[in-house]
Each structure stands twice: as C-alpha cells, then as structure tokens.
Protein backbone atom coordinates (compact mmCIF):
# COMPACT_ATOMS: atom_id res chain seq x y z
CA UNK A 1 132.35 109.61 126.25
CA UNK A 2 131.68 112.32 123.27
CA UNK A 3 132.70 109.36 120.86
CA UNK A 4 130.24 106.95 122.45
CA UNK A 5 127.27 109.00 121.70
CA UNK A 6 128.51 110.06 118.23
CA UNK A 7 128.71 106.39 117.61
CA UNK A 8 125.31 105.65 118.96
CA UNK A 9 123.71 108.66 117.14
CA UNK A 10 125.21 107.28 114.08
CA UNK A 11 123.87 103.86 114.62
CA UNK A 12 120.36 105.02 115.88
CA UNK A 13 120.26 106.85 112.03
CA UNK A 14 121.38 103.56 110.31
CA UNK A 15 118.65 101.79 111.89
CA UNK A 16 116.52 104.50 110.99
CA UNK A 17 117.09 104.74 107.43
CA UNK A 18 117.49 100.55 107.15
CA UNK A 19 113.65 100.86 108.68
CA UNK A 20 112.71 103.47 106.77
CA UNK A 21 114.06 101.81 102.87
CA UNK A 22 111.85 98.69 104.35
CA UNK A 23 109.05 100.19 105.24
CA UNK A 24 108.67 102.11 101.78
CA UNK A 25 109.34 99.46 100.27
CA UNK A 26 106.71 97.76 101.72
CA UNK A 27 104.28 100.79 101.26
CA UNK A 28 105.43 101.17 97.37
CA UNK A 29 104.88 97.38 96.57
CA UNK A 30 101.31 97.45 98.28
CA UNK A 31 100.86 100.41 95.84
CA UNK A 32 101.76 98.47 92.83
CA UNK A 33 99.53 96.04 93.70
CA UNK A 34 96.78 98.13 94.33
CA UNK A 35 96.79 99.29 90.83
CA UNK A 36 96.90 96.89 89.07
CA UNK A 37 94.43 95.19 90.42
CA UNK A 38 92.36 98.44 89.79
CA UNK A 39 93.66 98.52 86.21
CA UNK A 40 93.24 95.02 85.66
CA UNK A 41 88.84 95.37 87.25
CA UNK A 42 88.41 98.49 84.56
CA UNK A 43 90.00 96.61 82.07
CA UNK A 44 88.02 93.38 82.14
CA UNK A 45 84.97 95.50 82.96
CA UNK A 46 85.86 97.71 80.21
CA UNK A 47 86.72 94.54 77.82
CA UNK A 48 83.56 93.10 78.82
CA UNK A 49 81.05 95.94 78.09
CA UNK A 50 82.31 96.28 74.91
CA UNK A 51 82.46 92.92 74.11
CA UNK A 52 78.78 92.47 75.23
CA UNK A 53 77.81 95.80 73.40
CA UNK A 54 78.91 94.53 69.76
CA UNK A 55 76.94 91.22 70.70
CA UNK A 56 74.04 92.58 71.35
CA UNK A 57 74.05 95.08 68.52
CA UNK A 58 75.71 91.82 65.80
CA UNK A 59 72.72 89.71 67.01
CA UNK A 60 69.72 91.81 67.15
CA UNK A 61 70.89 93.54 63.63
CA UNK A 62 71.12 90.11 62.26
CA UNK A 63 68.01 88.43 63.59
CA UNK A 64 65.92 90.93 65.19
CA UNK A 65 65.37 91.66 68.76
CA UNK A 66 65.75 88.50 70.72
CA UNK A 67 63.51 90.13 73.98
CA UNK A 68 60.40 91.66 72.69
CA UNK A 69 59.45 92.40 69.03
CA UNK A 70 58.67 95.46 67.41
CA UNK A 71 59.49 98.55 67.79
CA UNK A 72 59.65 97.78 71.58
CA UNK A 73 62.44 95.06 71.19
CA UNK A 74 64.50 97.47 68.85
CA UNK A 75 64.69 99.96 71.27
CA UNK A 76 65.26 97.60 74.18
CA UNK A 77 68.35 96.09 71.87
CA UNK A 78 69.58 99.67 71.20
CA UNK A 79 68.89 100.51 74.73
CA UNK A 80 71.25 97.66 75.77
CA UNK A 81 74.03 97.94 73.60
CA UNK A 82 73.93 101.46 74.54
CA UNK A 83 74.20 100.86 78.18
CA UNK A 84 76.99 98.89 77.45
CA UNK A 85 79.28 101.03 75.45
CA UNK A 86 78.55 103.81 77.45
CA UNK A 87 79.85 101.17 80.43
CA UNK A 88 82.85 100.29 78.68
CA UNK A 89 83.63 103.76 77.49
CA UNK A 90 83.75 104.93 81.21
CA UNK A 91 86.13 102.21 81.92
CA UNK A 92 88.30 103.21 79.49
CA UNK A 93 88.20 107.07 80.53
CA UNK A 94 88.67 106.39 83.90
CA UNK A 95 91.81 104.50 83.16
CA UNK A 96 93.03 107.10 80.99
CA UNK A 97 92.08 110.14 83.20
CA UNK A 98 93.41 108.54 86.74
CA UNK A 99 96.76 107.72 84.17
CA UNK A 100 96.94 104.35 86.14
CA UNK A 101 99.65 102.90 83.85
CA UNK A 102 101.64 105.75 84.16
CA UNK A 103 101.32 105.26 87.78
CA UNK A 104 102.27 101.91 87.99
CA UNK A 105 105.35 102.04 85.96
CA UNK A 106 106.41 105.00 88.47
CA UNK A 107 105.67 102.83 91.72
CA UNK A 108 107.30 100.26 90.07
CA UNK A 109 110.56 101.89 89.38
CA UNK A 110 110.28 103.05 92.74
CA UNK A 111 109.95 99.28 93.74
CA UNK A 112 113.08 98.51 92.24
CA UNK A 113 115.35 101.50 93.52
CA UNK A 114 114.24 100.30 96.86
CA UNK A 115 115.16 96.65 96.42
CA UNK A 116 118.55 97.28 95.22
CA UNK A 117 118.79 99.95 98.44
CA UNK A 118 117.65 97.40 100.31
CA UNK A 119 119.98 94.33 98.87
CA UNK A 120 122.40 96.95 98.94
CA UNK A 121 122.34 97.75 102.91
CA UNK A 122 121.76 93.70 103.78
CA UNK A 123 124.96 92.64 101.62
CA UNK A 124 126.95 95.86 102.64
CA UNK A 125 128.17 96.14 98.99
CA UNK A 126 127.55 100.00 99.00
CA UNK A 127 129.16 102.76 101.03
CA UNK A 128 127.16 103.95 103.79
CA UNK A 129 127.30 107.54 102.12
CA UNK A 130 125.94 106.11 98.72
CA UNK A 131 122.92 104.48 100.50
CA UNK A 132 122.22 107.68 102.02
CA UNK A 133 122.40 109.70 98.89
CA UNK A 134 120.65 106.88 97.01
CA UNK A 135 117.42 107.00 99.05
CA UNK A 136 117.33 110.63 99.35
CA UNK A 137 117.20 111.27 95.86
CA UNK A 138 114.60 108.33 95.43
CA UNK A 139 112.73 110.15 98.21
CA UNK A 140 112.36 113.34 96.23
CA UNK A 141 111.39 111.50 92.60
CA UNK A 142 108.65 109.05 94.34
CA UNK A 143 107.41 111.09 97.93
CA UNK A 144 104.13 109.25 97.40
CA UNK A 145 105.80 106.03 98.01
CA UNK A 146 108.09 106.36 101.03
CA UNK A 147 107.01 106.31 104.51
C-alpha cells in the first residue's frame, strides 16, 4: 500500500510540473507579445513624431509658415515641430528607460527553454530528472515568467 501512494505522489508532481511548464509557457508568450506590441506603438509613435517634426521644420524653413504669417506663423511652425520632437524624444526615452528590448529578448529565451521543456515532456525524449532540473533552473533565471 506504501508503494501505491509513493506512486501516486509521484504522478500527482508530474502532472504538476507538466501543468506548471504549460502554463508559463503560456504566461511568458503573452509577455512577449505584450511587448512588442508596446515597443512596436512607441516606435511608430516615436518614428512618426520625428518624421512629422523635420517636415514641419523642412517646409516652413523653405517656404514660410504655411498656417498664419508673420511672426505669428513662425512661432506656430516652431511651436509644432517642437511639440513633435519633444513627442518623439519621449518615445524614444521611454523605450530606452523601461529597456523593452532587453526585456523581450529575456521573455523570449524564456519562451524557448519552455518549448523544448515542453516538447521534451510530450515526446518523453528527456529523463524525468533532467526535466525537473531543467525547469528549476529556468525558474530561477526568468521568475517573472513562470506561474
């Protein structure tokens, strides 16, 4: 009777773990995605602000100010392409400071760890022993990502 509950204590913690690798994996991947979608918004947003800034500055130094004349459309021009590169600066610092590229290339080794666990456990190609040393030592490099 002692070897029936060893043997069902021992299955309970495969099921465990096999829940737990799927699960992070699942939480890890939604990470990825998450930033890069934010990397990819202050990118564009950043690309675009910057973009618009240098227009606005190339075509009001090389016509005049297209709203307003005078002194009132130069500052109104300078005013605007201000605006903008101030925009697109913050984009850029923001990236920078929150290290979002950095971040993604972490989660997205962490991705990949997982997925070979995980293809790993499914095709039983990998002692039970490595699988458990495997995902402990990914669960002390990425703790963010596992569940």
């Amino acid at each position: 009777m002692n070897s029936q509950l060893n043997t069902t204590s021992v299955s309970g913690d495969r099921n465990a773990l096999v829940l737990g690798v799927k699960t992070s994996l699942k939480k890890a991947e939604k990470i990825v995605k998450g930033r890069r979608k934010t990397n990819t918004s202050l990118l564009v947003a950043g690309m675009t602000s910057s973009a618009a800034s240098t227009l606005v500055a190339g075509i009001t130094a090389a016509g005049g100010p297209v709203i307003g004349s005078g002194i009132e459309g130069w500052r109104l021009a300078c005013s605007a392409a201000a605006v903008l590169g101030f925009a697109a600066t913050i984009c850029s610092g923001i990236s920078q400071q929150l290290k979002i590229s950095d971040r993604i290339s972490e989660a997205t080794q962490c991705v990949g760890k997982l997925r070979a666990l995980d293809v790993g456990i499914t095709t039983g190609s990998r002692s039970w022993e490595e699988i458990v040393l495997e995902y402990q030592e990914i669960t002390k490099l990425y703790p963010e990502f596992i569940s």
